[in-house]
Protein backbone atom coordinates (compact mmCIF):
# COMPACT_ATOMS: atom_id res chain seq x y z
CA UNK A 1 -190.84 84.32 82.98
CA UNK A 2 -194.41 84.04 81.76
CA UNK A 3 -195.71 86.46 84.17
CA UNK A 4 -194.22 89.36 83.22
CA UNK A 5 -194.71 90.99 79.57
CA UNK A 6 -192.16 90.81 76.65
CA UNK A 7 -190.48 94.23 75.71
CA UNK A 8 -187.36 95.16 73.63
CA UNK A 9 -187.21 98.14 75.38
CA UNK A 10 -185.84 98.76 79.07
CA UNK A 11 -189.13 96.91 81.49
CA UNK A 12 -190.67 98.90 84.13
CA UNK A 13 -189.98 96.06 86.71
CA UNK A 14 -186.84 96.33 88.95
CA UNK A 15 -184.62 93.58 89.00
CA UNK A 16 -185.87 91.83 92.18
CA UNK A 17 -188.86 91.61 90.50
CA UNK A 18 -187.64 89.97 87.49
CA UNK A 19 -185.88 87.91 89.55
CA UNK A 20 -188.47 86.42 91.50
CA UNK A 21 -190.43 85.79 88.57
CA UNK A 22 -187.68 83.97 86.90
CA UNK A 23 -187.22 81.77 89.97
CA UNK A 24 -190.95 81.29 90.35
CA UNK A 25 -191.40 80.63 86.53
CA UNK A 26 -188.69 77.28 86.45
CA UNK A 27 -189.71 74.47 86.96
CA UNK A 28 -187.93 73.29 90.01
CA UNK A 29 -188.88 76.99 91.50
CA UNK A 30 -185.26 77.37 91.75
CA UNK A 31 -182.27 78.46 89.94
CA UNK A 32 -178.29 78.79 89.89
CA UNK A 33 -177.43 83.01 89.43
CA UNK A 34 -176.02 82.26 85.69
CA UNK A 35 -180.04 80.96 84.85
CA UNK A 36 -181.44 83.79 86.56
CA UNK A 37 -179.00 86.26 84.91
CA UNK A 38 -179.63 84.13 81.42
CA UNK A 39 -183.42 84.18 81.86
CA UNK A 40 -183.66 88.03 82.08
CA UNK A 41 -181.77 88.21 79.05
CA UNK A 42 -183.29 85.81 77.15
CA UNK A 43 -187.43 87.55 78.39
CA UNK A 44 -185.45 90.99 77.95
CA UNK A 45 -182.75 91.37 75.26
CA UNK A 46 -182.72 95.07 76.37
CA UNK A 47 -180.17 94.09 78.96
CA UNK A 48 -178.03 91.67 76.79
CA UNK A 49 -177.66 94.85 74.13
CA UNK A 50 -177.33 97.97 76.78
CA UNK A 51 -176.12 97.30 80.66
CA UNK A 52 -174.45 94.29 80.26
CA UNK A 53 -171.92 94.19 82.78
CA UNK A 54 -173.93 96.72 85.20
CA UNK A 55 -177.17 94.18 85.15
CA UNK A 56 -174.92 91.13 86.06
CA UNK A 57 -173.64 93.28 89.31
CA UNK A 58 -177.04 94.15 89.54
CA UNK A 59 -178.87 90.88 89.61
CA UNK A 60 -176.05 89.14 91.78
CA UNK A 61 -176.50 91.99 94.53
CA UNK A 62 -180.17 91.59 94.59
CA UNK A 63 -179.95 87.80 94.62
CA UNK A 64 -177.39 88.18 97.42
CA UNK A 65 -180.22 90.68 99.22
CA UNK A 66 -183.13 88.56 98.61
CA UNK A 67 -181.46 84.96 99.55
């Protein structure tokens, strides 16, 4: 997730955002929803600390919306 910048703090982006920049940013430009999920968290801890349950709802709707 290169293309987006590092923050402890809540990012501006929405999630399909950080979604498709998670996708586009491994190296087979795809990924399982456990990766995606793991590398928000791991670009953003904000979401690991805060909205845990809430982002994983979150991230599997949008996958769900986008796919």
């Amino acid at each position: 997730m290169c293309c987006l910048v590092d923050t402890n703090e809540r990012p501006l982006y929405t999630i399909p955002v950080l979604i498709s920049c998670a996708i586009l940013g491994s190296p087979d430009k795809r990924m399982l929803v456990s990766e995606i999920y793991q590398s928000i968290m791991d670009k953003y801890p904000y979401f690991a600390s805060s909205e845990l349950i809430e982002t994983r709802f979150k991230v599997r709707d949008a996958v769900s919306i986008i796919v």
